[in-house]
N, C-alpha and C. Protein backbone atom coordinates (compact mmCIF):
# COMPACT_ATOMS: atom_id res chain seq x y z
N UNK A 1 -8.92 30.95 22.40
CA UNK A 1 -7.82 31.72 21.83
C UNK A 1 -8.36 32.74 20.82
N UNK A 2 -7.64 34.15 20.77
CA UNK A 2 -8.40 35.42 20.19
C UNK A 2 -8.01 34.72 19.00
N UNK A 3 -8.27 35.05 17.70
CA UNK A 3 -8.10 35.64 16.19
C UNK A 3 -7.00 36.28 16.07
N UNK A 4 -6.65 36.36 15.08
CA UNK A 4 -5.61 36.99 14.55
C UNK A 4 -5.84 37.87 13.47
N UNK A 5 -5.03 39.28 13.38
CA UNK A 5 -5.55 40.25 12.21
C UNK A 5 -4.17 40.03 11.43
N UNK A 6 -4.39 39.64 10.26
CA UNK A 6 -3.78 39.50 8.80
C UNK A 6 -3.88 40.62 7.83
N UNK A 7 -2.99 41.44 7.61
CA UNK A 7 -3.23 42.28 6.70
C UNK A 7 -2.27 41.89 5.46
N UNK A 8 -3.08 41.86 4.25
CA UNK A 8 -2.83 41.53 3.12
C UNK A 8 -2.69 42.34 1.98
N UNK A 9 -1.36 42.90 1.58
CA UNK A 9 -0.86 43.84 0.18
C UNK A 9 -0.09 43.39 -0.43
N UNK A 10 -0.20 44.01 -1.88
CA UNK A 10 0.85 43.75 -2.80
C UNK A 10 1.49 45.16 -2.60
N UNK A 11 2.94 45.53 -2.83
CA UNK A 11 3.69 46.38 -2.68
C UNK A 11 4.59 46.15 -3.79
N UNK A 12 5.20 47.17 -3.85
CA UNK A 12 6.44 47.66 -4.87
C UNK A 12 7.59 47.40 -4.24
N UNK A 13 8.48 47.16 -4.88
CA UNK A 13 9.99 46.72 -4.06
C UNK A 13 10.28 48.09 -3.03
N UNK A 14 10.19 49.27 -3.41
CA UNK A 14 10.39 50.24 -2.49
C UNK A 14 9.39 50.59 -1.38
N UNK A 15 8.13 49.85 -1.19
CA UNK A 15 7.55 49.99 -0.31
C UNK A 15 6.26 50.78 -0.26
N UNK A 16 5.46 50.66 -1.79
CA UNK A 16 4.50 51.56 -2.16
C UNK A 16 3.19 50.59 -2.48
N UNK A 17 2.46 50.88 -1.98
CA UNK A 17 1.54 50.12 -2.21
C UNK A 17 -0.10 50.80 -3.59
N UNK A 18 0.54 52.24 -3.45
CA UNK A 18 -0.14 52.28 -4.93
C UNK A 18 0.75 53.50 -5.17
N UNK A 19 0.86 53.86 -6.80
CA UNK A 19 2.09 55.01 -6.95
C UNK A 19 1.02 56.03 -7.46
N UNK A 20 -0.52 55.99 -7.82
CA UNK A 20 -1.26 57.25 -7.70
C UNK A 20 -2.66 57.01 -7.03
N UNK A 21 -3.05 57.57 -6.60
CA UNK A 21 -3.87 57.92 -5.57
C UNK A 21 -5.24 57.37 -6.26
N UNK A 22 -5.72 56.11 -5.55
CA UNK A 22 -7.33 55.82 -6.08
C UNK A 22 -6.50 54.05 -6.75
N UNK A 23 -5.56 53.71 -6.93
CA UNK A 23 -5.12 52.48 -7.80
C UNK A 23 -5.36 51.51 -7.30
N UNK A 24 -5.50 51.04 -5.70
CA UNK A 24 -5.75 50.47 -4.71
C UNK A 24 -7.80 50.18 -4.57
N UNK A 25 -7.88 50.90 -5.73
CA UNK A 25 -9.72 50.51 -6.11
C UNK A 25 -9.64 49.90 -7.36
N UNK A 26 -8.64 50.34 -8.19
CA UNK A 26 -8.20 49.66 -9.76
C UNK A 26 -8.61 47.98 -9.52
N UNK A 27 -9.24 47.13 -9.70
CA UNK A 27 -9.48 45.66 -9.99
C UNK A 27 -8.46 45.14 -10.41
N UNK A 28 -8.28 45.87 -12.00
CA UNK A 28 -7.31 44.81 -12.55
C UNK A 28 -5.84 45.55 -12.25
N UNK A 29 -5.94 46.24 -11.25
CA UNK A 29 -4.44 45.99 -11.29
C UNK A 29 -3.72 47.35 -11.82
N UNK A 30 -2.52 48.07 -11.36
CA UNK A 30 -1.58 48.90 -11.87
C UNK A 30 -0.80 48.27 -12.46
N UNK A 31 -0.14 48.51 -14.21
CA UNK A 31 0.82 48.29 -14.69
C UNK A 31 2.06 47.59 -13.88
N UNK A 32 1.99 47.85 -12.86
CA UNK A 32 3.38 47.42 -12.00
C UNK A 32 3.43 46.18 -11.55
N UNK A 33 1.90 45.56 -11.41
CA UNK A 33 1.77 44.54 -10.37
C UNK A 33 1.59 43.55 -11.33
N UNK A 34 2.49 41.78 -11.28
CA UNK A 34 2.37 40.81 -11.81
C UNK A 34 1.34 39.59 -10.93
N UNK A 35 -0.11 40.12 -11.53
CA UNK A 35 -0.75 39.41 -10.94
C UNK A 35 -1.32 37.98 -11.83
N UNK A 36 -0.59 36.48 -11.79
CA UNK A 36 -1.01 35.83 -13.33
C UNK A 36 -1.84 34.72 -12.22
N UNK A 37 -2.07 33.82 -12.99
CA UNK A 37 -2.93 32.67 -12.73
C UNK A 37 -2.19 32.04 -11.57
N UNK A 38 -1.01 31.51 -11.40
CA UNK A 38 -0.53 31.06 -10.58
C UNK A 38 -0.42 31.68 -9.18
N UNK A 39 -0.11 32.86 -9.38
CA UNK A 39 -0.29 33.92 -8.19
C UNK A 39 -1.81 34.13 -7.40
N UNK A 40 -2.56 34.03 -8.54
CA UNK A 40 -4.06 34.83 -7.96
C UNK A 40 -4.85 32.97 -7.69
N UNK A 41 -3.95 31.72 -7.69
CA UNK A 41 -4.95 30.70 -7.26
C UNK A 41 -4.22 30.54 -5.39
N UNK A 42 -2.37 31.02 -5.70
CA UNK A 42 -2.43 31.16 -4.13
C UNK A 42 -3.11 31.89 -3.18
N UNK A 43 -3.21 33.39 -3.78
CA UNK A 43 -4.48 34.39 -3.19
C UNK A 43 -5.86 33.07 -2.64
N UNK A 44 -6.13 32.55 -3.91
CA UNK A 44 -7.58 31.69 -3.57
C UNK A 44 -7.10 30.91 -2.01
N UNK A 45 -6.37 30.17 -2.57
CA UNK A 45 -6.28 29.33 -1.31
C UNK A 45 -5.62 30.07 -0.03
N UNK A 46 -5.19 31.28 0.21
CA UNK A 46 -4.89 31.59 1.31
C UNK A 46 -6.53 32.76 1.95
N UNK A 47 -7.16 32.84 1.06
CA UNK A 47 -8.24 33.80 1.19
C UNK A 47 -9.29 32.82 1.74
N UNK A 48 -9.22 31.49 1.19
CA UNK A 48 -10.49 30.10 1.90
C UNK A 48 -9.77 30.34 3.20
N UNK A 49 -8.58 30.29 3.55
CA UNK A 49 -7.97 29.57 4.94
C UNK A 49 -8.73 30.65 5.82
N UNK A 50 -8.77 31.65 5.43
CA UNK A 50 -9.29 33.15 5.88
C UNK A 50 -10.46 32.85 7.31
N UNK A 51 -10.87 33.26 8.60
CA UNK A 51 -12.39 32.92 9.08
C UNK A 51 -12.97 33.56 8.63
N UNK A 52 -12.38 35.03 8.19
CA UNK A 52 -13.44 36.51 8.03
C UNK A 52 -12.58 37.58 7.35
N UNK A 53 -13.24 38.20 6.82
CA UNK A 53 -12.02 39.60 6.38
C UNK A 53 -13.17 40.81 6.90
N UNK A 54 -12.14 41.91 6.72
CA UNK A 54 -12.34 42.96 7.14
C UNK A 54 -11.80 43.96 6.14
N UNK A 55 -12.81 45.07 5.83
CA UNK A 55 -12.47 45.72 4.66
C UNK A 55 -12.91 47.03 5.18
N UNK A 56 -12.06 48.43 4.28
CA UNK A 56 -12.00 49.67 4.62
C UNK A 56 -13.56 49.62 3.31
N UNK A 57 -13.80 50.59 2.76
CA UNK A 57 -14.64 51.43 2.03
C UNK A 57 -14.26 51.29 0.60
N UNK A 58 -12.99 51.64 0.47
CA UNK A 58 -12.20 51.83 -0.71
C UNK A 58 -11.87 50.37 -1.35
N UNK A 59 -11.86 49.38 -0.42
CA UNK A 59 -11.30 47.95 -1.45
C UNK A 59 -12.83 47.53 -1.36
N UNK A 60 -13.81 47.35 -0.13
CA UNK A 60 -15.37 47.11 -0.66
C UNK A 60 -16.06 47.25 -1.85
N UNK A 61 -15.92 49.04 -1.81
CA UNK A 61 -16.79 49.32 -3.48
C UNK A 61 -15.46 48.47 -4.06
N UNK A 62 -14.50 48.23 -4.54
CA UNK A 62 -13.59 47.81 -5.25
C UNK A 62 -13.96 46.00 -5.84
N UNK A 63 -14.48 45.52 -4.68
CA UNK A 63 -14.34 43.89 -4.76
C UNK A 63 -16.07 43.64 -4.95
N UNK A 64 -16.90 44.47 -4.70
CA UNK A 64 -18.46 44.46 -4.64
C UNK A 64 -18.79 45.63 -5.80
N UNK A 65 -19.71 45.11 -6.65
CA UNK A 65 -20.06 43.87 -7.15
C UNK A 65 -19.57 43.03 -8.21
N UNK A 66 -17.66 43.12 -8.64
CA UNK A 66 -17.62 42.84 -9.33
C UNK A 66 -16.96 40.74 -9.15
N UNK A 67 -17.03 40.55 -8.00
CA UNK A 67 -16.64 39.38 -7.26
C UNK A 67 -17.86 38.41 -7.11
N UNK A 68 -18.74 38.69 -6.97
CA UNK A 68 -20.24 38.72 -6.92
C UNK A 68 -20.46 38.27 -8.37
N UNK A 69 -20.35 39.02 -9.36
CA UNK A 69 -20.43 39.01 -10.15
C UNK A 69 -19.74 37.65 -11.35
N UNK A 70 -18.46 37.41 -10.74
CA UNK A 70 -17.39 37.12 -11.55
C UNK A 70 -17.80 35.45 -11.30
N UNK A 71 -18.84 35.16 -10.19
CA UNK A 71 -19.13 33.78 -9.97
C UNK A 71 -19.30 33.02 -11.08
N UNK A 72 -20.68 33.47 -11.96
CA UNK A 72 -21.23 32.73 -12.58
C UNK A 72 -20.99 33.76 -14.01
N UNK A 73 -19.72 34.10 -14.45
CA UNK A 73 -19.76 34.90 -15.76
C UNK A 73 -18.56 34.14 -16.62
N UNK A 74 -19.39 33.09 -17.17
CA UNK A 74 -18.41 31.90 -18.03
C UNK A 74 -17.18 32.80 -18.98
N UNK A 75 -17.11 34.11 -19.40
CA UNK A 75 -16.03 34.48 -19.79
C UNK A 75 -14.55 34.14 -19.44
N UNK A 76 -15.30 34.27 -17.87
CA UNK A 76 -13.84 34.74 -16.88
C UNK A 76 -13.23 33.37 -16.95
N UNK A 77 -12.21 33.14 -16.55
CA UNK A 77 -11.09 31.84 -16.48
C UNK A 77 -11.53 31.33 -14.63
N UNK A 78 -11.49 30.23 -14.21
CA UNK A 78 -12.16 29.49 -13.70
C UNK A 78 -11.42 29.48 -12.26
N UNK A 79 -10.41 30.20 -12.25
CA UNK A 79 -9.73 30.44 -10.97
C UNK A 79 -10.06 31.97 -10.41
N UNK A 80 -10.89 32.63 -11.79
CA UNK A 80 -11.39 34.40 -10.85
C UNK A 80 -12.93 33.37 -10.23
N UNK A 81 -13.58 32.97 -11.32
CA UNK A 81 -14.53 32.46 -10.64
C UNK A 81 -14.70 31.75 -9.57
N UNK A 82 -13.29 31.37 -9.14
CA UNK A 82 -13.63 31.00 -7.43
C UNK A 82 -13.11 31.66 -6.81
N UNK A 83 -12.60 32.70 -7.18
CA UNK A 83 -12.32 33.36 -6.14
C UNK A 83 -13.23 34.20 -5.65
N UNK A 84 -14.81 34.18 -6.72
CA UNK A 84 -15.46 35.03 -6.35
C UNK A 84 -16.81 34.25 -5.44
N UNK A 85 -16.53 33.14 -5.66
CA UNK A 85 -17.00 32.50 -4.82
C UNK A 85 -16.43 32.54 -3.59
N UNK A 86 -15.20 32.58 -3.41
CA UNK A 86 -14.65 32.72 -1.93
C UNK A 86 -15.07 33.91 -0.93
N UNK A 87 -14.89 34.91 -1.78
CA UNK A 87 -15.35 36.03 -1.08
C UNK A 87 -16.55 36.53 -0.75
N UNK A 88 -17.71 35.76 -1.83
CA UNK A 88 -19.29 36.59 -1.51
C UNK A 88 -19.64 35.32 -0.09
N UNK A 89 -18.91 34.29 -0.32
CA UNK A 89 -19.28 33.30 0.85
C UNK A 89 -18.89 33.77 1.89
N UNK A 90 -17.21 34.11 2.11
CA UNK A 90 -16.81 34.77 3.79
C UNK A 90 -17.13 35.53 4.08
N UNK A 91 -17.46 35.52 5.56
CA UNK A 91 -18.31 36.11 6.01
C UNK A 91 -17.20 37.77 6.21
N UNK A 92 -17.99 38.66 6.52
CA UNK A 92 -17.00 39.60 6.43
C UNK A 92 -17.77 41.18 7.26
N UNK A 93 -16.72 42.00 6.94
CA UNK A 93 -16.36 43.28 8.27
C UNK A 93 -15.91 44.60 7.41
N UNK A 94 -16.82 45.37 7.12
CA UNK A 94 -16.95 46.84 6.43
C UNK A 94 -16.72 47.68 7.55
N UNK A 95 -15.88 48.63 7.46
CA UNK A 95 -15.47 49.61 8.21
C UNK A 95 -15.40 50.75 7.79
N UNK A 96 -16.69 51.49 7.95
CA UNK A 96 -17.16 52.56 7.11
C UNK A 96 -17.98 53.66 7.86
N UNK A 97 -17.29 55.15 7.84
CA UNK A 97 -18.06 56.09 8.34
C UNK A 97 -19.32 56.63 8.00
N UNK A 98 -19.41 56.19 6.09
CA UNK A 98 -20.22 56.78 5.42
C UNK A 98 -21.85 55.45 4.98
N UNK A 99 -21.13 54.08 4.84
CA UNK A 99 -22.09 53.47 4.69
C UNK A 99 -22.92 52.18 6.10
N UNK A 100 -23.71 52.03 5.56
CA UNK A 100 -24.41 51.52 7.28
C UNK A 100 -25.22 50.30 6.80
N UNK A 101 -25.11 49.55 5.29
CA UNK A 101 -25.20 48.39 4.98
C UNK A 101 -24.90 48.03 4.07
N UNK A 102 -24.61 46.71 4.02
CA UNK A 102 -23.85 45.86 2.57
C UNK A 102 -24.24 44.88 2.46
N UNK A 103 -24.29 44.34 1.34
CA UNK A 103 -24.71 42.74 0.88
C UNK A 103 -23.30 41.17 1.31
N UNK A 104 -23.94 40.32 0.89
CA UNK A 104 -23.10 39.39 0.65
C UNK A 104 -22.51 39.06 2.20
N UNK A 105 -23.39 38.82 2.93
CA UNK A 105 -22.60 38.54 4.64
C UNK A 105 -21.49 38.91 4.75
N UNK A 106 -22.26 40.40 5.25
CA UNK A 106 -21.26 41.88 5.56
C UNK A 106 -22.27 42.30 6.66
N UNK A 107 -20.94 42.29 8.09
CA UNK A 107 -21.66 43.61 9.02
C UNK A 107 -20.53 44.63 8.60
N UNK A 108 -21.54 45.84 8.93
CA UNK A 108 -20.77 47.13 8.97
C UNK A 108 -20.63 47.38 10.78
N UNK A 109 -19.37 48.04 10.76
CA UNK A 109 -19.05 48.50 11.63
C UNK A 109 -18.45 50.39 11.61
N UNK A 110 -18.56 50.93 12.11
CA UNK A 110 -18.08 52.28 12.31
C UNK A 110 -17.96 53.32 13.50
N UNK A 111 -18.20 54.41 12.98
CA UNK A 111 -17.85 55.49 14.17
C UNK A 111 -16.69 55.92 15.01
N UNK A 112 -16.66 56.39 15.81
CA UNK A 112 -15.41 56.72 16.37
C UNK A 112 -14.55 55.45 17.29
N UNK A 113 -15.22 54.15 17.58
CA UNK A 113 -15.56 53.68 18.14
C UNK A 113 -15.09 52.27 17.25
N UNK A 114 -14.69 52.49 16.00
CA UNK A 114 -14.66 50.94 15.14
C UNK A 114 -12.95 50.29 15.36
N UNK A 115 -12.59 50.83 15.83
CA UNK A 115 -11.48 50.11 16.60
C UNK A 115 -11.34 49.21 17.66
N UNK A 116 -12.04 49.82 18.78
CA UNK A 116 -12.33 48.98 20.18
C UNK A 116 -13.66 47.93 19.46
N UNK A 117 -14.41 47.89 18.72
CA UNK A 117 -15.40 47.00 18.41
C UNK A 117 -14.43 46.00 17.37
N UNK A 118 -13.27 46.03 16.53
CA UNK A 118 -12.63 45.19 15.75
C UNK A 118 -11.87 45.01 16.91
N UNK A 119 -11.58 45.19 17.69
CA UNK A 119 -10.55 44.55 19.09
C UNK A 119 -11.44 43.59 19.37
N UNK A 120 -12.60 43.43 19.84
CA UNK A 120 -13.64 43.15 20.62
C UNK A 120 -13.91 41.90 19.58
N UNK A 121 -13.90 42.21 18.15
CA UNK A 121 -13.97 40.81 17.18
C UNK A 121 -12.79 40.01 17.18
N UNK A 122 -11.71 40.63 17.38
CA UNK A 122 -10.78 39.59 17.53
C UNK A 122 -10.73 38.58 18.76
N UNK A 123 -11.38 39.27 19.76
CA UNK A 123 -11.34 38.30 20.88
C UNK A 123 -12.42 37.52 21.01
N UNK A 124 -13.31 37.31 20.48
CA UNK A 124 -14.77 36.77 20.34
C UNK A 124 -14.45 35.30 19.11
N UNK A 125 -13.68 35.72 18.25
CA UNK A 125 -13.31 35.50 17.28
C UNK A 125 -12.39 34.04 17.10
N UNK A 126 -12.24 33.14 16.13
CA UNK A 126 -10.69 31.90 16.04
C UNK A 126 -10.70 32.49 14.85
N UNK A 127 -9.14 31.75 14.50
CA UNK A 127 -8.35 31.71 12.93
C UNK A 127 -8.10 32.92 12.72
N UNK A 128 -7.83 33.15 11.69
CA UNK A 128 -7.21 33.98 11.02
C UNK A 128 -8.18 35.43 10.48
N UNK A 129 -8.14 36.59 10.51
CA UNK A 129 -9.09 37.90 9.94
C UNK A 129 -7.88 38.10 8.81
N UNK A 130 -8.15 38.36 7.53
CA UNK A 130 -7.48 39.18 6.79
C UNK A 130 -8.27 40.49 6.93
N UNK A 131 -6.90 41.46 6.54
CA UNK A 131 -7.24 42.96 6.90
C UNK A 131 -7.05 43.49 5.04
N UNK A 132 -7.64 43.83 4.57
CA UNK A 132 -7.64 44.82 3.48
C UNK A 132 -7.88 45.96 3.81
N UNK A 133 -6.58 46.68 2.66
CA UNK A 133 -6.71 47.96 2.83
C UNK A 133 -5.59 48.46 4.11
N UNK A 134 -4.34 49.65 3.98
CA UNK A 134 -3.80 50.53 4.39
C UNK A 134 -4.29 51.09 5.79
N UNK A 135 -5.57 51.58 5.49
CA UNK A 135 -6.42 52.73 6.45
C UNK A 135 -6.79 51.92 7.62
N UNK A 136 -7.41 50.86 6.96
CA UNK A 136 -7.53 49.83 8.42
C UNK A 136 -6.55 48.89 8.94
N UNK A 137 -6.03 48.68 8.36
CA UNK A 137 -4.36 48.08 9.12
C UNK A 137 -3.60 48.92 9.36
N UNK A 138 -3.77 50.65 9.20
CA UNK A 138 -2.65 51.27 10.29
C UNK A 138 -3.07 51.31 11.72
N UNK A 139 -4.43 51.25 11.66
CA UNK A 139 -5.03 51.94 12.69
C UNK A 139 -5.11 50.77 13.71
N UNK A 140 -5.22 49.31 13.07
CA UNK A 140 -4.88 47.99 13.68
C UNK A 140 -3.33 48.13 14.27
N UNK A 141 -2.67 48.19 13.33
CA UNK A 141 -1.32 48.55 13.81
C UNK A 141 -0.97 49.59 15.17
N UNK A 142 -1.22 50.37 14.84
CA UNK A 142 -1.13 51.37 15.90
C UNK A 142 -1.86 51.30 17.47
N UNK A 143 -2.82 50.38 17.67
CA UNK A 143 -4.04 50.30 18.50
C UNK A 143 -3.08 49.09 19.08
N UNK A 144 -2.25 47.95 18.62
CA UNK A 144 -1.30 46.97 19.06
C UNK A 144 -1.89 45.39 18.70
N UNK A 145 -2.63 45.94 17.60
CA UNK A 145 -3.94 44.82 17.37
C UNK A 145 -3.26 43.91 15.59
N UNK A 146 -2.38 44.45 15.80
CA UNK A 146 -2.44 43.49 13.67
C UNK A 146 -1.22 42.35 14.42
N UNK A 147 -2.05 41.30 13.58
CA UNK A 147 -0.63 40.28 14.27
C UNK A 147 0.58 39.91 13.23
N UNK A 148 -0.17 39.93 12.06
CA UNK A 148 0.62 39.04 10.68
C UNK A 148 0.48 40.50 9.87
N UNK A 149 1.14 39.98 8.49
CA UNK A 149 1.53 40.71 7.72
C UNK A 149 1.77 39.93 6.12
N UNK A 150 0.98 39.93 5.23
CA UNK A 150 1.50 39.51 3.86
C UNK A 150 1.80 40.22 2.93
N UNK A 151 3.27 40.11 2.70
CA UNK A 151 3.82 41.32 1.72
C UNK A 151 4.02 40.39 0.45
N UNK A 152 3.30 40.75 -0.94
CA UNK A 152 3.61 40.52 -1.74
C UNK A 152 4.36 41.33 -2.58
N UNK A 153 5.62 41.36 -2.75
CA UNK A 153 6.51 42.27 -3.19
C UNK A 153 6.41 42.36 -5.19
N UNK A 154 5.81 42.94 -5.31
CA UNK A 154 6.29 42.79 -7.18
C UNK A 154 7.41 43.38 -7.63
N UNK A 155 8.42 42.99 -8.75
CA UNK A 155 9.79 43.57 -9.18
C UNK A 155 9.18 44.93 -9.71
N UNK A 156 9.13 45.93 -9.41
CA UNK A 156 9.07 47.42 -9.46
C UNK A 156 9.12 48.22 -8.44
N UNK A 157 9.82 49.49 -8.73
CA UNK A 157 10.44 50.64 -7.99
C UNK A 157 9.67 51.90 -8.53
N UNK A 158 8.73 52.34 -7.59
CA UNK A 158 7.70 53.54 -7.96
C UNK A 158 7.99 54.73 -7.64
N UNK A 159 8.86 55.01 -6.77
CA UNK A 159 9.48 56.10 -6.93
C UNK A 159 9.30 56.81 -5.74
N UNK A 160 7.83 56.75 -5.38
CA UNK A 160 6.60 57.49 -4.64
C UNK A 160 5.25 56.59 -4.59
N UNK A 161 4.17 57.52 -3.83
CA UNK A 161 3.02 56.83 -4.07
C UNK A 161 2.48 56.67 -2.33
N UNK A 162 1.84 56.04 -2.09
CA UNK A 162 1.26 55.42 -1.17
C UNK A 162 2.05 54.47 0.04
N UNK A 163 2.40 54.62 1.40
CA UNK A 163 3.59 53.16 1.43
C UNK A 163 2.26 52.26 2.44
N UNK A 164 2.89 51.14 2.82
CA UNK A 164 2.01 49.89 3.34
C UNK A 164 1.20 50.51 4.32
N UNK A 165 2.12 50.87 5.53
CA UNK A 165 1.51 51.93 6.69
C UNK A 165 1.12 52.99 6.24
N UNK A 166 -0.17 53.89 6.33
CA UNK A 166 -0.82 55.29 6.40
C UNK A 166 0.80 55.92 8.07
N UNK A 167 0.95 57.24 7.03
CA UNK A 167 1.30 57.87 9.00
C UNK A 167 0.22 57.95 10.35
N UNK A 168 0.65 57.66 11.16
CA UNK A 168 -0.16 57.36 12.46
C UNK A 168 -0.75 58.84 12.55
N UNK A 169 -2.67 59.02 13.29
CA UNK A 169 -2.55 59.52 13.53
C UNK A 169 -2.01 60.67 14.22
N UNK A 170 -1.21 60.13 15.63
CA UNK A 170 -0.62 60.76 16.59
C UNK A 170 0.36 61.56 15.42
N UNK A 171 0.87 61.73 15.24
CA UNK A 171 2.51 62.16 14.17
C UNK A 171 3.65 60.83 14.28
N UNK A 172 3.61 60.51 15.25
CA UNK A 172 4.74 59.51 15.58
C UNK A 172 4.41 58.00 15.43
N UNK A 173 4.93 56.89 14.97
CA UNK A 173 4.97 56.08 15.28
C UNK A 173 5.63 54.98 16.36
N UNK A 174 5.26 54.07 17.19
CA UNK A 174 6.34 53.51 17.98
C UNK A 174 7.26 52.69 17.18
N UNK A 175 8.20 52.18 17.29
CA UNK A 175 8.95 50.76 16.43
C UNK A 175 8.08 49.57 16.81
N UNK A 176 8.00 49.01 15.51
CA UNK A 176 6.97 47.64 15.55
C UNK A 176 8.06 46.40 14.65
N UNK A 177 8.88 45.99 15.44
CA UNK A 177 9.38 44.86 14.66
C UNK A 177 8.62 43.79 14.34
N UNK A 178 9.23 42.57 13.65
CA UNK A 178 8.59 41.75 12.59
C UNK A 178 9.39 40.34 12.61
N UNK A 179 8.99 39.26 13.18
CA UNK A 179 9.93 37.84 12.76
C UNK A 179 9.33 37.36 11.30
N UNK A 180 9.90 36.57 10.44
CA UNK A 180 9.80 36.60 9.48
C UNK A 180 9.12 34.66 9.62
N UNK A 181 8.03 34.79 8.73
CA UNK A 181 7.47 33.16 8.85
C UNK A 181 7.40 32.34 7.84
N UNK A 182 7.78 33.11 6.67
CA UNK A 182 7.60 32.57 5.46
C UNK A 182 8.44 32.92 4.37
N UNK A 183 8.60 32.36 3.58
CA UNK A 183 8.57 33.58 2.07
C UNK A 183 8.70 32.48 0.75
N UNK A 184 8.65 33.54 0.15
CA UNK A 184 8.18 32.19 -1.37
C UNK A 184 8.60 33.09 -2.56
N UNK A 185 9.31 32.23 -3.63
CA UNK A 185 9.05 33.21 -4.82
C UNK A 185 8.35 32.82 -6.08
N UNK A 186 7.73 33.30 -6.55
CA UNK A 186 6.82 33.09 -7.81
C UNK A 186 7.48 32.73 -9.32
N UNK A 187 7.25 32.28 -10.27
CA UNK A 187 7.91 32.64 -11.69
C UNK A 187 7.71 33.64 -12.24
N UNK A 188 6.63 34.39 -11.66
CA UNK A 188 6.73 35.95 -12.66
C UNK A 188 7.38 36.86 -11.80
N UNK A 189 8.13 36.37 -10.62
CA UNK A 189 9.11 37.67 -10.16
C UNK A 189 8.77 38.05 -9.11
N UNK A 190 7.53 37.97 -8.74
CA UNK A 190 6.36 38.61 -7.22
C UNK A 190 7.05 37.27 -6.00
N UNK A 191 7.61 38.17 -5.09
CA UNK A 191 8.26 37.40 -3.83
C UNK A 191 6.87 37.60 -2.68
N UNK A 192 6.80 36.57 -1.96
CA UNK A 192 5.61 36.76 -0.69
C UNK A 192 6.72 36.66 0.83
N UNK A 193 6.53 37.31 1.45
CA UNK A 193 6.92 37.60 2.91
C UNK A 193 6.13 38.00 4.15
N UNK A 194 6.04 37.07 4.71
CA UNK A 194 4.93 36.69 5.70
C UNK A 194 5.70 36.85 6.72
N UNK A 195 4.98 37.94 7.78
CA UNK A 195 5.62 38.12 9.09
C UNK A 195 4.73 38.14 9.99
N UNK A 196 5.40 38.15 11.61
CA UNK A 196 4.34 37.80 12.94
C UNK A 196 4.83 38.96 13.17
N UNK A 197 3.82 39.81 14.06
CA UNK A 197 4.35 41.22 14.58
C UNK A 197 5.03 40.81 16.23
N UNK A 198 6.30 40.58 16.14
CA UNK A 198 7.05 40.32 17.42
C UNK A 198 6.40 41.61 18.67
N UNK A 199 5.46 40.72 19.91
CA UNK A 199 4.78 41.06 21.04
C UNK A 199 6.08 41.49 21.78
């Protein structure tokens, strides 16, 4: 049985996933987003369940080297530190025109061509891929390849900004409905909504 592609955002109640351009590399976070301890140990445990992730350019430099880093830096509170253990351990999938190696059990993949080769991992592939990053889950999306969806909704309305989907290359998109598999709400306000992309 293929893999499954999981793409994983926090969003704004209106559907923005960053409200200025580059925030989506921000670490700690835009003003908007309630990210506390309780929230970021479910991240942990849904990021272990993970087989592999797959990352654009923009959340890579973002999570490397400061995840790496955050292992063994007794400052930090003891739930970043595993999370940074979670991530330099899974094994993982750079999708990058510009770079052609990475640390921390990372293949790169690219070219015109890094679509049909992330098809090609999903079927090779079990469990679950989380997808980070917009750029590579539209293009999953659009190709008929993203299966799931984790929307973490935070209580704010941005106005503008960035939304979950990039526009398709083509101009058009097809309709991609969504059954709904989950949902949960937090004490600081951040709702999670987990969907299957109805085949």
């Amino acid at each position: 049985m293929a893999a499954r592609f999981v793409y994983w955002i926090n969003v704004s109640i209106d559907g923005f996933v960053e409200r200025d351009a580059g925030e989506l590399g921000d670490l700690e976070g835009p003003d908007w987003m309630r990210i506390d301890e309780p929230l970021h140990r479910d991240f942990n445990a849904r990021a272990a369940a993970m087989t592999l992730s797959v990352e654009g350019r923009v959340v890579r430099d973002m999570m490397d080297p400061f995840w790496p880093d955050a292992r063994t830096d007794e400052s930090m509170p003891q739930f970043l530190r595993e999370y940074g253990e979670i991530w330099t351990a899974q094994p993982k999938v750079l999708v990058s025109r510009t770079r052609t190696s990475a640390d921390h059990n990372t293949r790169v993949i690219g070219g015109d061509d890094a679509i049909e080769q992330l098809a090609a991992l999903r079927e090779e592939s079990e469990g679950d891929i989380g997808v980070g990053g917009p750029n590579v889950a539209s293009q999953l999306l659009d190709a008929g390849l993203l299966d799931e969806l984790l929307l973490f909704t935070h209580p704010a309305v941005l106005g503008a900004g960035r939304p979950v989907f990039d526009p398709p290359a083509s101009g058009r998109r097809r309709t991609v409905q969504f059954d709904l598999l989950e949902q949960q709400r937090y004490d600081n306000g951040v709702t999670l909504h987990r969907y299957e992309v109805r085949r």
